[in-house]
N, C-alpha and C. Protein backbone atom coordinates (compact mmCIF):
# COMPACT_ATOMS: atom_id res chain seq x y z
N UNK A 1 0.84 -1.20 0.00
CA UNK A 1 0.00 0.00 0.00
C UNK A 1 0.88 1.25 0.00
N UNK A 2 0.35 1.86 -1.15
CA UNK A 2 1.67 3.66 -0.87
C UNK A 2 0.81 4.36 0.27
N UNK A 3 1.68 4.11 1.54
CA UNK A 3 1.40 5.16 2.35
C UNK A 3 1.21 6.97 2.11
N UNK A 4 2.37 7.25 1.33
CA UNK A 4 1.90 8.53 0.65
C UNK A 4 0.71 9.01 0.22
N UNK A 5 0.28 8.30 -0.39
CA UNK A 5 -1.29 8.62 -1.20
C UNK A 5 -2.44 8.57 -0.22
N UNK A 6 -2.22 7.18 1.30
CA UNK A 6 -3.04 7.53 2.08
C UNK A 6 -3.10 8.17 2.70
N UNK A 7 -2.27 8.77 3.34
CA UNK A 7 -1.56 9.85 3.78
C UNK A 7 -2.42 11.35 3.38
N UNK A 8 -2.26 11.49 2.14
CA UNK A 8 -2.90 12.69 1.10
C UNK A 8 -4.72 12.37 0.57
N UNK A 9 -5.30 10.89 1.58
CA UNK A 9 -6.56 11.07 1.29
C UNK A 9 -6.71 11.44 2.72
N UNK A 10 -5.89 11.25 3.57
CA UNK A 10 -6.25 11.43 5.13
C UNK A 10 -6.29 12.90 5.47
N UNK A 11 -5.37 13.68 5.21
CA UNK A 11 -5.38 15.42 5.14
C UNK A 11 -6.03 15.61 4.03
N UNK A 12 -6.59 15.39 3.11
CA UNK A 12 -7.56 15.76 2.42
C UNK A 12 -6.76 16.48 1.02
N UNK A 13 -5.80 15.88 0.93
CA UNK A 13 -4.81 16.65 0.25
C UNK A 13 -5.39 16.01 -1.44
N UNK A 14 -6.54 16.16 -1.97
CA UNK A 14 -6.64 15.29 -2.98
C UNK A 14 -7.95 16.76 -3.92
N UNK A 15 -7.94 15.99 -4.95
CA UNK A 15 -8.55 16.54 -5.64
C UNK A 15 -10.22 15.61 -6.51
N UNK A 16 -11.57 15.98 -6.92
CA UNK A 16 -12.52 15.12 -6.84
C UNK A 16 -12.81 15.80 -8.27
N UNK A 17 -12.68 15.20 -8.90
CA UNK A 17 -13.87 15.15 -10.98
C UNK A 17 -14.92 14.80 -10.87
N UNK A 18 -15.84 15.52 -11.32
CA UNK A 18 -17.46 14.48 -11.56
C UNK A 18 -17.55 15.16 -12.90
N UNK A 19 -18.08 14.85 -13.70
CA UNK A 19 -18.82 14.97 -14.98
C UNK A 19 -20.02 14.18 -15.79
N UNK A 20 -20.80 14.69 -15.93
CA UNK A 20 -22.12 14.52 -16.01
C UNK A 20 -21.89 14.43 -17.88
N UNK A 21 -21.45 13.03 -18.36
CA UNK A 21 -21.52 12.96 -19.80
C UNK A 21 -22.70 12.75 -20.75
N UNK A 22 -23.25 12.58 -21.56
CA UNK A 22 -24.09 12.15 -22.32
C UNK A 22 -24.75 10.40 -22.01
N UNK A 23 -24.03 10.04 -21.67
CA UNK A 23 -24.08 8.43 -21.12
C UNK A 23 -23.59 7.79 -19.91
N UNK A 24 -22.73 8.63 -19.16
CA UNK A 24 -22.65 8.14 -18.25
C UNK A 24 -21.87 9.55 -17.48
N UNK A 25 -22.14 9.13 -15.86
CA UNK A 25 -21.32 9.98 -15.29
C UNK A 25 -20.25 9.23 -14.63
N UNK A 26 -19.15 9.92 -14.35
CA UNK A 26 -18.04 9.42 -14.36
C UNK A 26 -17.11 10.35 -12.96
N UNK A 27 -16.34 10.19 -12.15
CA UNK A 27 -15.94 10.82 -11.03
C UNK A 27 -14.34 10.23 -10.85
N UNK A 28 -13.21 11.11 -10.68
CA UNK A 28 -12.45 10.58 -10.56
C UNK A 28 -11.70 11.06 -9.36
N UNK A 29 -10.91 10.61 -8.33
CA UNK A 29 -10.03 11.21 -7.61
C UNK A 29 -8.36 11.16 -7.77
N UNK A 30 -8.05 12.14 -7.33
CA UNK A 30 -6.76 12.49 -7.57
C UNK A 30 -5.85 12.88 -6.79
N UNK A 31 -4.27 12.89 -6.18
CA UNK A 31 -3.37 13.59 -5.30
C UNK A 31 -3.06 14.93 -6.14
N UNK A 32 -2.61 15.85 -5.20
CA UNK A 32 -1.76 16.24 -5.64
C UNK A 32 -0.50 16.54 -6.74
N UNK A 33 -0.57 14.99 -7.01
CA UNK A 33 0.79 15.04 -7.69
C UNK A 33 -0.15 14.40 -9.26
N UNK A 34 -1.29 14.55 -9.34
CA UNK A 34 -2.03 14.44 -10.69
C UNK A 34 -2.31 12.24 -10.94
N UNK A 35 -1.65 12.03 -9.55
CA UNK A 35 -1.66 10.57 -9.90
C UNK A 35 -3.54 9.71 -9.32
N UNK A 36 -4.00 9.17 -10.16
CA UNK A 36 -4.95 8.41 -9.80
C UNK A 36 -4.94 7.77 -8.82
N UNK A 37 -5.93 8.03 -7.89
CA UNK A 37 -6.39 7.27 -6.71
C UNK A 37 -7.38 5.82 -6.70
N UNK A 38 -8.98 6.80 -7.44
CA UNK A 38 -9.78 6.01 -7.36
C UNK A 38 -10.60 7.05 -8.72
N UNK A 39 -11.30 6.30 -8.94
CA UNK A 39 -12.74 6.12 -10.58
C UNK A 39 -13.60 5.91 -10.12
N UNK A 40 -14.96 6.06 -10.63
CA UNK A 40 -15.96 5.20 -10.81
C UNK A 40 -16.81 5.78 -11.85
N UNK A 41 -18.02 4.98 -12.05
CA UNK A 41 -18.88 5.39 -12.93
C UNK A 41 -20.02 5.07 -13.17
N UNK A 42 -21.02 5.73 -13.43
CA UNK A 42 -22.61 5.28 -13.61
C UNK A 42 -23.31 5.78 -14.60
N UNK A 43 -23.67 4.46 -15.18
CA UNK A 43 -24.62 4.80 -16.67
C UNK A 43 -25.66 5.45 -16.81
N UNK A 44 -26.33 6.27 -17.55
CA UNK A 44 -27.36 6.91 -17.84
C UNK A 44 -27.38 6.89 -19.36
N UNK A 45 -29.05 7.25 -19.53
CA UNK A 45 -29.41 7.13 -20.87
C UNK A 45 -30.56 8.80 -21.15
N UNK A 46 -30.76 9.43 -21.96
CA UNK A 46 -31.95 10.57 -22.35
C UNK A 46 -32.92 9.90 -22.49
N UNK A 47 -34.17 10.08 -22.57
CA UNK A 47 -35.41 9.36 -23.24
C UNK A 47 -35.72 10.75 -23.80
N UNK A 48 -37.22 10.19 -24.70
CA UNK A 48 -37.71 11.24 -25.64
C UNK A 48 -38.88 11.05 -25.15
N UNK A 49 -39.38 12.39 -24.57
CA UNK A 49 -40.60 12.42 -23.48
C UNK A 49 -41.04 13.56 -24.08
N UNK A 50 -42.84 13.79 -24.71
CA UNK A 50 -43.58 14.24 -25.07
C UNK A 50 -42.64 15.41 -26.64
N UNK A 51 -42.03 14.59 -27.04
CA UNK A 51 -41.36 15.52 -28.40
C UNK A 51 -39.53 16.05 -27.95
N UNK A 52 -39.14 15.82 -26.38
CA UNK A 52 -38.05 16.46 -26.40
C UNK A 52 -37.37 15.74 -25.52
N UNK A 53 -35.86 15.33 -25.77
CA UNK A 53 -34.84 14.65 -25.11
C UNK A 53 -34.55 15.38 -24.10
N UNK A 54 -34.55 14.42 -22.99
CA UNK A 54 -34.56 14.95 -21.22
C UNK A 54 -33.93 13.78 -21.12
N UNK A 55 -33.32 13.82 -19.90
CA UNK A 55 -32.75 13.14 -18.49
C UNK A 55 -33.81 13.78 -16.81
N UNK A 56 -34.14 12.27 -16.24
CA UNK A 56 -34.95 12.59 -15.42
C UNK A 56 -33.95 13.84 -14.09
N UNK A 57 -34.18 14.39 -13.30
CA UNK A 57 -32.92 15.03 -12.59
C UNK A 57 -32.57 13.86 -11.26
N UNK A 58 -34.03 13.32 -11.30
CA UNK A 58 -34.05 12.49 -9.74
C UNK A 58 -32.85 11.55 -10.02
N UNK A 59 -32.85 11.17 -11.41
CA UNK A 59 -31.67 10.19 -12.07
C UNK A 59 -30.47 10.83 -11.76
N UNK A 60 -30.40 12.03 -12.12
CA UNK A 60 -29.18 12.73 -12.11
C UNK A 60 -28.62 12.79 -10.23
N UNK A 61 -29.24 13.11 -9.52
CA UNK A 61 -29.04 12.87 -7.84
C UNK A 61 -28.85 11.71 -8.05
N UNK A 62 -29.54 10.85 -8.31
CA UNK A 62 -29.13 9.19 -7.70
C UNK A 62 -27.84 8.95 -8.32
N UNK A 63 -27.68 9.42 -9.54
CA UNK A 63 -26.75 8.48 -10.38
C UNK A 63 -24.84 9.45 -9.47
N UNK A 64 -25.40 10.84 -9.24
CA UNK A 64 -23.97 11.62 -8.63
C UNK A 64 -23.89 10.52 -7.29
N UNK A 65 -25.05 9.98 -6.55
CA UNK A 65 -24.84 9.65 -5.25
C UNK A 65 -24.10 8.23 -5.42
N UNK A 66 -24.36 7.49 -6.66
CA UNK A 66 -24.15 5.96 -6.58
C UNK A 66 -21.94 6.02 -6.99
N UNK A 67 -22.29 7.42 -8.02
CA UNK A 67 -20.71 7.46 -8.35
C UNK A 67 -20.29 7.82 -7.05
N UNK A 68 -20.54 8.81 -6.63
CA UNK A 68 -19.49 8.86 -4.97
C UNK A 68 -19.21 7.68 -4.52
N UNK A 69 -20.68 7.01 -3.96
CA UNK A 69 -20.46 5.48 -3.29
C UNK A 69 -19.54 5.14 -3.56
N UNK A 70 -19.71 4.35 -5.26
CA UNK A 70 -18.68 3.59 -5.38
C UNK A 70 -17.07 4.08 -5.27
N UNK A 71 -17.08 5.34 -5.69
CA UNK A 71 -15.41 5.93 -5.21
C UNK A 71 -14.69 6.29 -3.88
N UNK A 72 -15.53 6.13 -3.11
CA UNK A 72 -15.84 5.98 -1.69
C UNK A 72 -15.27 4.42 -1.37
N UNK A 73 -15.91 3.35 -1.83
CA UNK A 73 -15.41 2.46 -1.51
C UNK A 73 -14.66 1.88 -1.77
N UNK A 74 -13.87 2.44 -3.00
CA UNK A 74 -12.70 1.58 -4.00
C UNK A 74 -11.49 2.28 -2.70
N UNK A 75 -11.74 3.68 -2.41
CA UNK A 75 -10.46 4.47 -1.65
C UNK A 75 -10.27 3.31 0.07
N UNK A 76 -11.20 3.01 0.19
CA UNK A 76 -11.77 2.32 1.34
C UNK A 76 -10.91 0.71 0.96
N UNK A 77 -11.10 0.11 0.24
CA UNK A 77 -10.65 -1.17 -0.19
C UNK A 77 -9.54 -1.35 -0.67
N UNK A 78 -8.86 -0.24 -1.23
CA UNK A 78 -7.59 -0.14 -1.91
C UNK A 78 -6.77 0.63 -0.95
N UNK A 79 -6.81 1.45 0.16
CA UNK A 79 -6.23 1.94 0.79
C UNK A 79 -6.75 1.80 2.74
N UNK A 80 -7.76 1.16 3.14
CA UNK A 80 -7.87 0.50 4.04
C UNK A 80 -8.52 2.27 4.80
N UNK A 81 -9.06 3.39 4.34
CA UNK A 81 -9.18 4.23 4.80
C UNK A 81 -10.68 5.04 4.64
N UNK A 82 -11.50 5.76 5.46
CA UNK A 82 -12.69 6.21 4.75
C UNK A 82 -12.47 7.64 4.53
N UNK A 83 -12.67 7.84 3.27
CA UNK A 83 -12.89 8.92 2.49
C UNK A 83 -13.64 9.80 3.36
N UNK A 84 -13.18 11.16 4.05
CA UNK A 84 -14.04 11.98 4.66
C UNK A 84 -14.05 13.63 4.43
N UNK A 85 -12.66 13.61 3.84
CA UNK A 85 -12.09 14.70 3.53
C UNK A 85 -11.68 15.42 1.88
N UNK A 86 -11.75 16.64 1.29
CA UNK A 86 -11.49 16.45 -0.42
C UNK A 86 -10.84 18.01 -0.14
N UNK A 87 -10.00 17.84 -0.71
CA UNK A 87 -9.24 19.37 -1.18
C UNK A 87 -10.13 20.30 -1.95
N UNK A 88 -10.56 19.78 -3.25
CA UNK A 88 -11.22 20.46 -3.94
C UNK A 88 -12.13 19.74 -4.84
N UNK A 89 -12.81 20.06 -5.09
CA UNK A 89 -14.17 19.93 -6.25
C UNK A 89 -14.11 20.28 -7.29
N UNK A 90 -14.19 20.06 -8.89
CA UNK A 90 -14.76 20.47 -10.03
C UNK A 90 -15.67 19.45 -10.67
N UNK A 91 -16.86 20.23 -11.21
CA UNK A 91 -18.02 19.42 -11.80
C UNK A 91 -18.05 19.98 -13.53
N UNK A 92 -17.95 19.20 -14.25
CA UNK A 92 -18.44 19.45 -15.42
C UNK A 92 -19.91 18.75 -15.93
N UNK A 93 -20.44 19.48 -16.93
CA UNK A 93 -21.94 18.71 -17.02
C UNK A 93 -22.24 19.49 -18.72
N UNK A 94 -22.45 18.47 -19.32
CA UNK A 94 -23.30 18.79 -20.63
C UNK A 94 -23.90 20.81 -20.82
N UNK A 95 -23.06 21.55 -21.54
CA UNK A 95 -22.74 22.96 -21.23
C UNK A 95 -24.05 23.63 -21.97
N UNK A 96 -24.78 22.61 -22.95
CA UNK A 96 -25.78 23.01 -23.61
C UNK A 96 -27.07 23.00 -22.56
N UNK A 97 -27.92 23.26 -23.30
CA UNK A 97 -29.89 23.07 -22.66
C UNK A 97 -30.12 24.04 -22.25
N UNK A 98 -31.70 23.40 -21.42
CA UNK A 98 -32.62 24.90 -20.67
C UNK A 98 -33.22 23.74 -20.01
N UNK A 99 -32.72 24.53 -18.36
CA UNK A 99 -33.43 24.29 -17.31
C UNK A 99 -34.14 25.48 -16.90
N UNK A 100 -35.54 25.30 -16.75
CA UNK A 100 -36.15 27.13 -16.62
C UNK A 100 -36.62 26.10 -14.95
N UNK A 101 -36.50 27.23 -13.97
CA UNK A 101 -37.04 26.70 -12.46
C UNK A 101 -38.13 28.19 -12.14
N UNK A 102 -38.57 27.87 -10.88
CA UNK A 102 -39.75 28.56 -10.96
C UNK A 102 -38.75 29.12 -9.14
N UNK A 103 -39.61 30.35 -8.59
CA UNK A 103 -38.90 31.09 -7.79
C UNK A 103 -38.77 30.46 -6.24
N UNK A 104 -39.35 28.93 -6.39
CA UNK A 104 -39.04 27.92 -5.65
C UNK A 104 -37.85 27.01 -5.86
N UNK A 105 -37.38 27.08 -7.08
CA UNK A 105 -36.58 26.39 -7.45
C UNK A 105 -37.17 24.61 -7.81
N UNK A 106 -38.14 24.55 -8.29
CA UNK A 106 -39.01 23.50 -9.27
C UNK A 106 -38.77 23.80 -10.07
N UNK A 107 -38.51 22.32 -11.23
CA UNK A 107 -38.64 22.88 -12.55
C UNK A 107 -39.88 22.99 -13.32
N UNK A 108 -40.17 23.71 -14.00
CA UNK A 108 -41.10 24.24 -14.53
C UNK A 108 -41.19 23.21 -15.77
N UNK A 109 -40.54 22.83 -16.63
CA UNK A 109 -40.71 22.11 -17.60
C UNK A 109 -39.66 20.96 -17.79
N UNK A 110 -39.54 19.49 -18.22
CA UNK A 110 -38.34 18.95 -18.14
C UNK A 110 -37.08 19.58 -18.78
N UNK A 111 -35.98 18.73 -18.26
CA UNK A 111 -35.02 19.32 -18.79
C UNK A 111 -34.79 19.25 -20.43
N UNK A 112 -34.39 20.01 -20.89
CA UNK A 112 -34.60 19.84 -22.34
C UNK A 112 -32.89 19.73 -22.50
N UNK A 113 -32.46 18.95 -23.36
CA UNK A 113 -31.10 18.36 -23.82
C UNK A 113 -29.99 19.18 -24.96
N UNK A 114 -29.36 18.87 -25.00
CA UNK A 114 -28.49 19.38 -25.84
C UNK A 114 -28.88 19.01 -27.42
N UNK A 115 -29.63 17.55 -27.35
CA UNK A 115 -30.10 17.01 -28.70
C UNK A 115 -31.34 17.23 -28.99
N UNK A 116 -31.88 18.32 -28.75
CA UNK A 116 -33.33 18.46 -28.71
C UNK A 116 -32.72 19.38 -30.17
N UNK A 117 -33.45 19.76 -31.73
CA UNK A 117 -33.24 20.16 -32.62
C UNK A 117 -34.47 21.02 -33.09
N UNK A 118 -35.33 21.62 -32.09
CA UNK A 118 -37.11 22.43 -31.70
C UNK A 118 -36.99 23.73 -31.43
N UNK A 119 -35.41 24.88 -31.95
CA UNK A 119 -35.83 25.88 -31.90
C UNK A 119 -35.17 26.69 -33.27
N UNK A 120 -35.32 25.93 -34.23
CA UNK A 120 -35.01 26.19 -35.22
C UNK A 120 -35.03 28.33 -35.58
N UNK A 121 -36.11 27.86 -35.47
CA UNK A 121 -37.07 29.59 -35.33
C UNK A 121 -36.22 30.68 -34.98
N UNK A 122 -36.27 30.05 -33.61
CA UNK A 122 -35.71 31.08 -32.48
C UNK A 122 -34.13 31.51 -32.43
N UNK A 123 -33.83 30.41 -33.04
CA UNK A 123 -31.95 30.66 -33.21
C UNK A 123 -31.69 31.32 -34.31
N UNK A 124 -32.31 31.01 -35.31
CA UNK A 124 -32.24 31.67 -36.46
C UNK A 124 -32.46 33.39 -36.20
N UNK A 125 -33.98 33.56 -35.63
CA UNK A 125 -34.10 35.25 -35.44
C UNK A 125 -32.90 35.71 -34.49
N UNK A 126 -32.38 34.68 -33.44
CA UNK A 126 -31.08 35.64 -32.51
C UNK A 126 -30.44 35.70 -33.35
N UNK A 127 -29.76 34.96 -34.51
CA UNK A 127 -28.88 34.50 -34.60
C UNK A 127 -28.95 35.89 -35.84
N UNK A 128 -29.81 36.50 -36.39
CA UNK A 128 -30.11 37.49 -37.22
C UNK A 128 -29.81 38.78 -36.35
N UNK A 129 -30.68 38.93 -35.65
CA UNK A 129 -30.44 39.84 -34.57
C UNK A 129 -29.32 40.17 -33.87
N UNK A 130 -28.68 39.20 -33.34
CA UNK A 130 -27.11 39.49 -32.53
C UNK A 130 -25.60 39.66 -33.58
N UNK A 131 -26.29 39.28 -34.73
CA UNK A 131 -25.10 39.12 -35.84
C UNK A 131 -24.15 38.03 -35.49
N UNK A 132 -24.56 36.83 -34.84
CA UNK A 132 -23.73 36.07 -33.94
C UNK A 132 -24.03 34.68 -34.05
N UNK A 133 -23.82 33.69 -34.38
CA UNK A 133 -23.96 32.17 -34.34
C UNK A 133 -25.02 32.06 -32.92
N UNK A 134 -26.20 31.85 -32.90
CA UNK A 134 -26.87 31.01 -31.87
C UNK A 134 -27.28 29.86 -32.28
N UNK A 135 -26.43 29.03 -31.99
CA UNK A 135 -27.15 27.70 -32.01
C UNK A 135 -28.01 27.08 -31.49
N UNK A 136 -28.97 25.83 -32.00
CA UNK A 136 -30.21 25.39 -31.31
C UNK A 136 -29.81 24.95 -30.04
N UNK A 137 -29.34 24.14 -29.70
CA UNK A 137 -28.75 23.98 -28.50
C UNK A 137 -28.44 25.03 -27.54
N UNK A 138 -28.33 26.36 -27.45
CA UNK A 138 -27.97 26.74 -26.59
C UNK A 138 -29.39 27.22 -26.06
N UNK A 139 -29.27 27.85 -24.79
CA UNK A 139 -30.13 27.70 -23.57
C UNK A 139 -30.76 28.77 -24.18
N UNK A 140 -30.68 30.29 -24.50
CA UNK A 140 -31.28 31.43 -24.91
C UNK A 140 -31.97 30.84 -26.54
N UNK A 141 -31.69 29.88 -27.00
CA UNK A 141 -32.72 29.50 -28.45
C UNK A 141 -33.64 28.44 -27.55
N UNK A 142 -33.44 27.91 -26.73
CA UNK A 142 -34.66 27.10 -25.88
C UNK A 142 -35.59 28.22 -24.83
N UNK A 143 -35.28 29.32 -24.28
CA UNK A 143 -35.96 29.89 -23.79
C UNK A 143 -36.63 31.00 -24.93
N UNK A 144 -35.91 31.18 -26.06
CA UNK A 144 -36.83 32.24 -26.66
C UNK A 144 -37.72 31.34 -27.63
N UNK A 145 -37.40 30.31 -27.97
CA UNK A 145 -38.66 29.26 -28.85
C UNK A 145 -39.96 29.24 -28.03
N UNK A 146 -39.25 29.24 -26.60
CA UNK A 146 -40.45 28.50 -25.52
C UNK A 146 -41.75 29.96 -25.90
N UNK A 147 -41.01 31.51 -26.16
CA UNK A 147 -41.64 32.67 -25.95
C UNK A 147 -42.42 32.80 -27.14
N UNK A 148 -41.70 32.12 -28.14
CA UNK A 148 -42.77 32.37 -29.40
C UNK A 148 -43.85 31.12 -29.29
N UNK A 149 -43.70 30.34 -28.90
CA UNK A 149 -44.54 29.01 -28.39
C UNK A 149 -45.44 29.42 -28.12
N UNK A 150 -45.26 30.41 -27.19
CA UNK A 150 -46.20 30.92 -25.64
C UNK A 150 -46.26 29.90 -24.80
N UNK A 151 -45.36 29.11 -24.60
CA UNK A 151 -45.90 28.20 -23.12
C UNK A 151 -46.36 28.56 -22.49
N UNK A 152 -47.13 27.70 -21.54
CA UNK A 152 -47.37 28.33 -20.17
C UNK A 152 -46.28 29.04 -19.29
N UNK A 153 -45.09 28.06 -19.00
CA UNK A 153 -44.26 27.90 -18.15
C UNK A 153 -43.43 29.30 -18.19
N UNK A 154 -43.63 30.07 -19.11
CA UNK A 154 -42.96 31.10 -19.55
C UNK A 154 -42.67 32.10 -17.97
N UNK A 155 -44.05 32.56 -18.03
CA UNK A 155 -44.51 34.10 -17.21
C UNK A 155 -44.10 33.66 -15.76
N UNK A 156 -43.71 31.67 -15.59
CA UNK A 156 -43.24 31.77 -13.96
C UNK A 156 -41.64 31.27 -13.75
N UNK A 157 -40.72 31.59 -14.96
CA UNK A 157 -39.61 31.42 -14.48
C UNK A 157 -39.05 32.66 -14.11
N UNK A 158 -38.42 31.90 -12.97
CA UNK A 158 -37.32 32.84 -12.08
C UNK A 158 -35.92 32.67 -12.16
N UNK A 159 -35.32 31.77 -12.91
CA UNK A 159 -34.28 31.37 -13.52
C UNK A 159 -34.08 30.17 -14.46
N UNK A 160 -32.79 30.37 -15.31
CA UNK A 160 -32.64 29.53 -16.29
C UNK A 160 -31.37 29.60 -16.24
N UNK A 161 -31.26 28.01 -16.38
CA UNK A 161 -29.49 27.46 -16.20
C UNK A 161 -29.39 25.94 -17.36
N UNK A 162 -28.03 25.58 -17.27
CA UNK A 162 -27.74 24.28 -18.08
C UNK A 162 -27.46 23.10 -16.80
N UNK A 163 -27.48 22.25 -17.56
CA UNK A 163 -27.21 21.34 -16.63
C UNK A 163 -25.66 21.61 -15.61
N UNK A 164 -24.55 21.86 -16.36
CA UNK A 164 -23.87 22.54 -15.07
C UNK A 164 -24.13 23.01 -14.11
N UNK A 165 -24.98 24.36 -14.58
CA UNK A 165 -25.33 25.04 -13.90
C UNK A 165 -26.09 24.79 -12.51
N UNK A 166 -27.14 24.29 -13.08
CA UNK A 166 -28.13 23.26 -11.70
C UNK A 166 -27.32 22.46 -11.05
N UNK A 167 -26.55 21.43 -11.48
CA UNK A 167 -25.51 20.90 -10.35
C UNK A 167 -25.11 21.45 -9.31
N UNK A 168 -24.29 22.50 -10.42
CA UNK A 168 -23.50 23.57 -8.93
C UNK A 168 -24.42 24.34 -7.71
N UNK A 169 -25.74 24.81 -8.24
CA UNK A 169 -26.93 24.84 -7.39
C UNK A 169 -27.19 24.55 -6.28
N UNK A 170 -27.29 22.92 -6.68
CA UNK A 170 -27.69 21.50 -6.10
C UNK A 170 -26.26 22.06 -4.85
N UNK A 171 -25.46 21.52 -5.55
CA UNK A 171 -24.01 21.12 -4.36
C UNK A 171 -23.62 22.48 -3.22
N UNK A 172 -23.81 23.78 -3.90
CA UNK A 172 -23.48 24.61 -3.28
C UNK A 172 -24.58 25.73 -2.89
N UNK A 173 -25.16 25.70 -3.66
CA UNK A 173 -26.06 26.75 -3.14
C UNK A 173 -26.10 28.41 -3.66
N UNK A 174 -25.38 28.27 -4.98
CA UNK A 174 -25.11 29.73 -5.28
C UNK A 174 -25.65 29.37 -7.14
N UNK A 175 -25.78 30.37 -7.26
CA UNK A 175 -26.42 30.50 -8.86
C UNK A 175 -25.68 31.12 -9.87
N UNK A 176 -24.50 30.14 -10.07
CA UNK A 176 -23.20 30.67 -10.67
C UNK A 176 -22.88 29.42 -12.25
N UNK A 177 -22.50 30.50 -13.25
CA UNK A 177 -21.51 28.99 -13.88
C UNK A 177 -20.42 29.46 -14.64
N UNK A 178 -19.37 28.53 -14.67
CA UNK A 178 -18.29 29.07 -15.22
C UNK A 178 -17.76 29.48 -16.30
N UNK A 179 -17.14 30.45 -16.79
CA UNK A 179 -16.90 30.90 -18.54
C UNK A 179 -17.15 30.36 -19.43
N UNK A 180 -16.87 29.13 -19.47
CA UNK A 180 -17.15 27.67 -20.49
C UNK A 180 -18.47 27.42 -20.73
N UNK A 181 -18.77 26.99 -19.78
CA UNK A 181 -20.40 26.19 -19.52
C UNK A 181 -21.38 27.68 -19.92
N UNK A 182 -21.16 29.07 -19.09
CA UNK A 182 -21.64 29.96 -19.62
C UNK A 182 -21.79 30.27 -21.10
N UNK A 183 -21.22 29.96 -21.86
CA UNK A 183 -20.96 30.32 -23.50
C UNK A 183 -21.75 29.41 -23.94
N UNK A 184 -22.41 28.35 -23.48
CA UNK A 184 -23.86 27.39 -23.88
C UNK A 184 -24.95 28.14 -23.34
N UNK A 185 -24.85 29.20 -23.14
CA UNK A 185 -26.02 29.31 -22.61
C UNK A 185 -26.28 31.00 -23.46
N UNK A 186 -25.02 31.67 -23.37
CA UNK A 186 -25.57 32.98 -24.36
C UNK A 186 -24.22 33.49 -24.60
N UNK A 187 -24.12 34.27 -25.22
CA UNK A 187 -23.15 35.01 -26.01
C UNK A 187 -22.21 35.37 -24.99
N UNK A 188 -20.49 35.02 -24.84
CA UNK A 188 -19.81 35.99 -23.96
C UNK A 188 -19.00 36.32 -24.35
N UNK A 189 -18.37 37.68 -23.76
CA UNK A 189 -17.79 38.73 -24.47
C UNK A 189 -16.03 38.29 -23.68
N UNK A 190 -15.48 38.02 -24.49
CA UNK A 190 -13.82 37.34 -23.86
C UNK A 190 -13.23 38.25 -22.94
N UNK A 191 -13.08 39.22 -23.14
CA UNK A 191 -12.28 40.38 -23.17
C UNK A 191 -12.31 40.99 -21.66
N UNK A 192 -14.28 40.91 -21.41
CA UNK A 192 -14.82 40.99 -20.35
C UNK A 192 -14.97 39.76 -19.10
N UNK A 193 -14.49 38.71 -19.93
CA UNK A 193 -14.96 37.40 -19.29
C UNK A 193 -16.38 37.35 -18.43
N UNK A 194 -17.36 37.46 -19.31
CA UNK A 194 -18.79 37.77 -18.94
C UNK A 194 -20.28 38.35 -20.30
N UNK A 195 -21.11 37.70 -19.92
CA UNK A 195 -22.20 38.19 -21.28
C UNK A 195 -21.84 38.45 -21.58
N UNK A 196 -22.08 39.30 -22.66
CA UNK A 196 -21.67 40.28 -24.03
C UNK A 196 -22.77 41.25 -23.50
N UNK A 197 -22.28 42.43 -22.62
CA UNK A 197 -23.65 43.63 -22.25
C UNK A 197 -24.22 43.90 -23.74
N UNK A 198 -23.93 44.21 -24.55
CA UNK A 198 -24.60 44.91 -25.61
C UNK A 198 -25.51 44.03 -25.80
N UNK A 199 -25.15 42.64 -26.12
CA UNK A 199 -26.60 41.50 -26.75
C UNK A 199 -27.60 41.68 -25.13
N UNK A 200 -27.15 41.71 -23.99
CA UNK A 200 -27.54 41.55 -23.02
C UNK A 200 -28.91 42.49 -23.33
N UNK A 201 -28.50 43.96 -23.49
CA UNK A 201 -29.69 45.20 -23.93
C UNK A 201 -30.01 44.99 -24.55
């Protein structure tokens, strides 16, 4: 057994991956020194529910809780120690979609996917309008289709995020997402590292 490495899960000296892929989620841990500890991973699939590719979210909780487990117990079996402690966190998650939640934080409509191809319309007029590539996939051509739609669901959202986004939510409690994952969702301006104010007005 490298005492070192247990050593660095015991002070917490380690680092934790989750990513939320198209098919599966996947979690990895790490030292310090970039060397593998422990993996795991849990399958998931989209279904096509009433015209649009979703993932259930309850799936998405169970499936983050079953990957911990199991990386939890490989550190446990392979190093004789329980995992209690983590240096740091990063989550990645599918940077596309529209999660619209209501000012409870329910979602208002399922999650709609990155492969959903239903706002043809709507990307096209941003995409006229901003002078700027909006693709169907991104979160502002799923919330402005929803407006020419007229959904219901429209007049009661209180926010709209991607699946990153809601993760980080979920785990922390703040309504944040990072440069990357942000740029699925609307136009950002580099320079500023943030929206693009002008498309913003």
């Amino acid at each position: 057994m490298d005492q070192t490495i247990k050593q660095a899960i015991v002070r917490g000296e380690t680092s934790l991956g989750i990513e939320f892929g198209s098919t599966r989620i996947k979690a990895v841990l790490i030292d310090y020194n970039f060397e593998t500890i422990a993996s795991s991973s849990y399958e998931w699939e989209n279904q096509l529910i009433d015209g649009y590719w979703t993932y259930h979210l309850n799936e998405m909780i169970n499936g983050l809780q079953e990957t911990y487990r199991q990386l939890k117990q490989e550190v446990e079996n392979n190093y004789s120690v329980t995992l209690q402690k983590i240096g740091s966190i990063g989550c990645s998650a599918m940077m596309q979609g529209y999660i619209a939640l209501d000012q409870s934080g329910e979602l208002l409509v399922p999650f709609r996917t990155w492969r959903n191809a239903t706002t043809s319309t709507a990307a096209s007029e941003l995409t006229e309008k901003f002078q700027f590539k909006i693709p169907q996939r991104w979160s502002i051509a799923h919330l402005y289709q929803a407006i020419l739609n007229d959904e219901e669901h429209v007049t009661n959202i209180d926010y709209i995020t991607t699946l990153s986004g809601y993760l980080h939510w979920l785990l922390t409690g703040s309504k944040a997402l990072g440069i990357g994952n942000a740029s699925g969702m609307f136009p950002i301006d580099e320079s500023a590292q943030q929206y693009n104010e002008e498309m913003v007005k």
